[in-house]
C-alpha atoms as a PDB file:
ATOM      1  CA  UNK A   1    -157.084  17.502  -0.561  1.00  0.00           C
ATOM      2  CA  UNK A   2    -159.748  15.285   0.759  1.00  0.00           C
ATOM      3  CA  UNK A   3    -161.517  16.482   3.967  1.00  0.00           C
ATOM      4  CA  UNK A   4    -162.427  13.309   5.130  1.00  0.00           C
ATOM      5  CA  UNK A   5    -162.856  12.252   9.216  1.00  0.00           C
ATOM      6  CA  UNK A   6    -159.240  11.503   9.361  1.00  0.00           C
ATOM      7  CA  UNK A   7    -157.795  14.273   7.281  1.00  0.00           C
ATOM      8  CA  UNK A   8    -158.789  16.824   9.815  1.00  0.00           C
ATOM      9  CA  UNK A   9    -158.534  14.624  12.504  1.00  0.00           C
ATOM     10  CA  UNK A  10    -162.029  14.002  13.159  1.00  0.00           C
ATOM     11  CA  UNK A  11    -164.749  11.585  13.265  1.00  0.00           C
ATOM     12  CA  UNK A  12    -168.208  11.556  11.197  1.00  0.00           C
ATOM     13  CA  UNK A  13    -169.970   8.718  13.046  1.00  0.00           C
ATOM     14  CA  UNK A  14    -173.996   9.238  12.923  1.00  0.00           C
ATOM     15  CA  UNK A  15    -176.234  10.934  15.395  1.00  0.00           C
ATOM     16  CA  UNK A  16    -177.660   7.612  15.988  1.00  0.00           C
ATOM     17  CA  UNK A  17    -174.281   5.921  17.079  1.00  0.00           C
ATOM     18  CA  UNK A  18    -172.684   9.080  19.157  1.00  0.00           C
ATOM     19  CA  UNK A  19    -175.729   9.367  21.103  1.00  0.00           C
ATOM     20  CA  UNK A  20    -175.341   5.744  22.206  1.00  0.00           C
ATOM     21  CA  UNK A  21    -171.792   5.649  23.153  1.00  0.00           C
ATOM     22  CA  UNK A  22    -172.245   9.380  24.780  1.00  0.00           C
ATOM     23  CA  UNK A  23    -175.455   7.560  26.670  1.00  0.00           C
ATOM     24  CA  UNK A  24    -173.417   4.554  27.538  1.00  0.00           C
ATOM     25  CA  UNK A  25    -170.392   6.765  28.740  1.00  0.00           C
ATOM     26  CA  UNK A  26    -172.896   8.805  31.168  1.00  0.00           C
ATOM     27  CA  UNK A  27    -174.109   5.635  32.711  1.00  0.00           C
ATOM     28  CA  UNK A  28    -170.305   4.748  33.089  1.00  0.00           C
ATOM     29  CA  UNK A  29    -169.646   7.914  34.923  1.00  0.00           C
ATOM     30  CA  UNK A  30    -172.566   7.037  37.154  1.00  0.00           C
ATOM     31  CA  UNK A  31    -171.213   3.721  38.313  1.00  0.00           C
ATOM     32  CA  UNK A  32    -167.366   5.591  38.390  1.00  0.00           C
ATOM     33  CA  UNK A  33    -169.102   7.948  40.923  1.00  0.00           C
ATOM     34  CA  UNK A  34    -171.024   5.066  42.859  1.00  0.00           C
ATOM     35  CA  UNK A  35    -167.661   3.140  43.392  1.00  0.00           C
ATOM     36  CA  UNK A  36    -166.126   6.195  45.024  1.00  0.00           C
ATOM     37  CA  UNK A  37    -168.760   6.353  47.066  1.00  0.00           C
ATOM     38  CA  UNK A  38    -168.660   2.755  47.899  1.00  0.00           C
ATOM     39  CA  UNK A  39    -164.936   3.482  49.147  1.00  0.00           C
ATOM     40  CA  UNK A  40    -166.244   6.484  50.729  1.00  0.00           C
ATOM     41  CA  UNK A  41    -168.504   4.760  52.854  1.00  0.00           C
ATOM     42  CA  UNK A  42    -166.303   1.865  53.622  1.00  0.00           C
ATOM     43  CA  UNK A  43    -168.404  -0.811  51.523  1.00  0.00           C
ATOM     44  CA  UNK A  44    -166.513  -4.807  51.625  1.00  0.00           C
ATOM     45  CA  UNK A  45    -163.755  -4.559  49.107  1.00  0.00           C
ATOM     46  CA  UNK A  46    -165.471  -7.573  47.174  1.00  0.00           C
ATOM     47  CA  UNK A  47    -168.551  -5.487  46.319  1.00  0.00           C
ATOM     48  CA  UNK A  48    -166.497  -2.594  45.354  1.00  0.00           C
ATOM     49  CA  UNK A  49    -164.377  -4.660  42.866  1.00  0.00           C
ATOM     50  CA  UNK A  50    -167.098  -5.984  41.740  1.00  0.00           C
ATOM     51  CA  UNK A  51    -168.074  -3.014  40.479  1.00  0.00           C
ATOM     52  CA  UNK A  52    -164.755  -1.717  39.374  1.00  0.00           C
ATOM     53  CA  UNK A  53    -165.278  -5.113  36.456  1.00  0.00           C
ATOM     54  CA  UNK A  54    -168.285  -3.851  35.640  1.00  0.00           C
ATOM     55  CA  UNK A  55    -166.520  -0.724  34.926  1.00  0.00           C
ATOM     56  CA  UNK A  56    -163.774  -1.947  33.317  1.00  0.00           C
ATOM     57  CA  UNK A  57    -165.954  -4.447  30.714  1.00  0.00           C
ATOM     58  CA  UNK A  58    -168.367  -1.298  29.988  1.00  0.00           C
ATOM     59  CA  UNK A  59    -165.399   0.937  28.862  1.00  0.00           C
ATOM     60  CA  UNK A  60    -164.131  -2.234  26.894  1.00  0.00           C
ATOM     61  CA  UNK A  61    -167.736  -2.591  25.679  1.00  0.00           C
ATOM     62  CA  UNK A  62    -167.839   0.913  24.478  1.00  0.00           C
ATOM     63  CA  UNK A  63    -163.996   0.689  22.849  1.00  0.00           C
ATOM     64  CA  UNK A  64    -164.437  -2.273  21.156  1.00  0.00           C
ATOM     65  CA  UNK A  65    -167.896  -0.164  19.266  1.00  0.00           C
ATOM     66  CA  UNK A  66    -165.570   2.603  18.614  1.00  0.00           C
ATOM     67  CA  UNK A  67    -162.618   0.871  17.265  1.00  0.00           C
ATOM     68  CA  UNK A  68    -164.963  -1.162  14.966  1.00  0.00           C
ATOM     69  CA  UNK A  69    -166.429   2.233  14.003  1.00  0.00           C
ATOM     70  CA  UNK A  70    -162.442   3.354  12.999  1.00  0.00           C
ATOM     71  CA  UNK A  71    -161.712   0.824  11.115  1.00  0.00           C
ATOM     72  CA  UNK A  72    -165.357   1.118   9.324  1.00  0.00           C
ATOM     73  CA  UNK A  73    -164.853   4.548   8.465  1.00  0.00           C
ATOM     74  CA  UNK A  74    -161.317   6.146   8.845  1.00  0.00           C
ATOM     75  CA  UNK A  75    -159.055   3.758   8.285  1.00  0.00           C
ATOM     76  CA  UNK A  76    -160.793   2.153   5.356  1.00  0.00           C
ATOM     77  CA  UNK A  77    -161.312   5.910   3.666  1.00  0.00           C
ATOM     78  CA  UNK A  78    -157.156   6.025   4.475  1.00  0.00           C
ATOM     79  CA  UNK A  79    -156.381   3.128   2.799  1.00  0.00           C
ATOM     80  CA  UNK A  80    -158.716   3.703  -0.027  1.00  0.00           C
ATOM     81  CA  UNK A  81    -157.048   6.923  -1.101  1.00  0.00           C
ATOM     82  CA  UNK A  82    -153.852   5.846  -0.883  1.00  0.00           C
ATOM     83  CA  UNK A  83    -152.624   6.737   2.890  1.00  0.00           C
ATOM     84  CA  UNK A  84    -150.623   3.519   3.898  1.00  0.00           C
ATOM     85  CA  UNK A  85    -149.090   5.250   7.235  1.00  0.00           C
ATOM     86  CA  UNK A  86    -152.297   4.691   8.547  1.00  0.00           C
ATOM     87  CA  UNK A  87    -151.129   1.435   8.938  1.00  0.00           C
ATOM     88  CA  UNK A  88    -148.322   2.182  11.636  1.00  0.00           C
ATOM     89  CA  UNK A  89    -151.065   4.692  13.425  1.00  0.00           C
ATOM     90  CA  UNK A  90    -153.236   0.962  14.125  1.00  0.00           C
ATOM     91  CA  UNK A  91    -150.503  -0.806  15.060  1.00  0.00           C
ATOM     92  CA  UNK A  92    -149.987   1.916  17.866  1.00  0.00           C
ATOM     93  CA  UNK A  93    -153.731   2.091  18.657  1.00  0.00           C
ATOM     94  CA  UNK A  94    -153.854  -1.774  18.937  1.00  0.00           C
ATOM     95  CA  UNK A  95    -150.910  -1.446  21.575  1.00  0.00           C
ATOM     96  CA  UNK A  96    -152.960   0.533  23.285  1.00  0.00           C
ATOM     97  CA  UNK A  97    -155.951  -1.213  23.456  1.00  0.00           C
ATOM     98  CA  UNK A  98    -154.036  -3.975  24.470  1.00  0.00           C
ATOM     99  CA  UNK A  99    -152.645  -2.857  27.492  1.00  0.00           C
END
């Protein structure tokens, strides 16, 4: 049986690339914990929605690097050997993501 990323329901993306998106996810937190403070403190609703975008487009950001890393790695390595219900596990990911 092949013990690829997939196979035991895992990822093998680099040091390089988790370190980014682990990086980029603390920074998200950060501005996650600055807009409830902004609602704490009773900051104009424009400036806080303003933030909540930025929010919003760095989590897209960061999904849109991960997906492209799935398909790269996983789903390719899936197809390659043979396993074509990886194809209806996409479709439901895309859903997802498109929600």
């Amino acid at each position: 049986m092949n013990k690829s990323c997939c196979n035991t329901r895992k990822a093998h993306h680099s040091d390089e690339f988790k370190k980014k998106l682990s990086n980029r996810m603390s920074r998200i937190e950060g501005q996650v914990r600055g807009i409830q403070k902004m609602i704490n403190e009773d900051n104009y609703c424009d400036d806080v929605l303003t933030q909540i975008a930025a929010v919003k487009s760095a989590l897209s950001s960061v999904s849109q690097q991960l997906f492209e890393a799935h398909l790269n790695s996983c789903i390719l390595e899936q197809i390659h050997s043979g396993q074509d219900e990886v194809m209806n596990e996409l479709k439901e990911t895309v859903k997802k993501m498109l929600k």
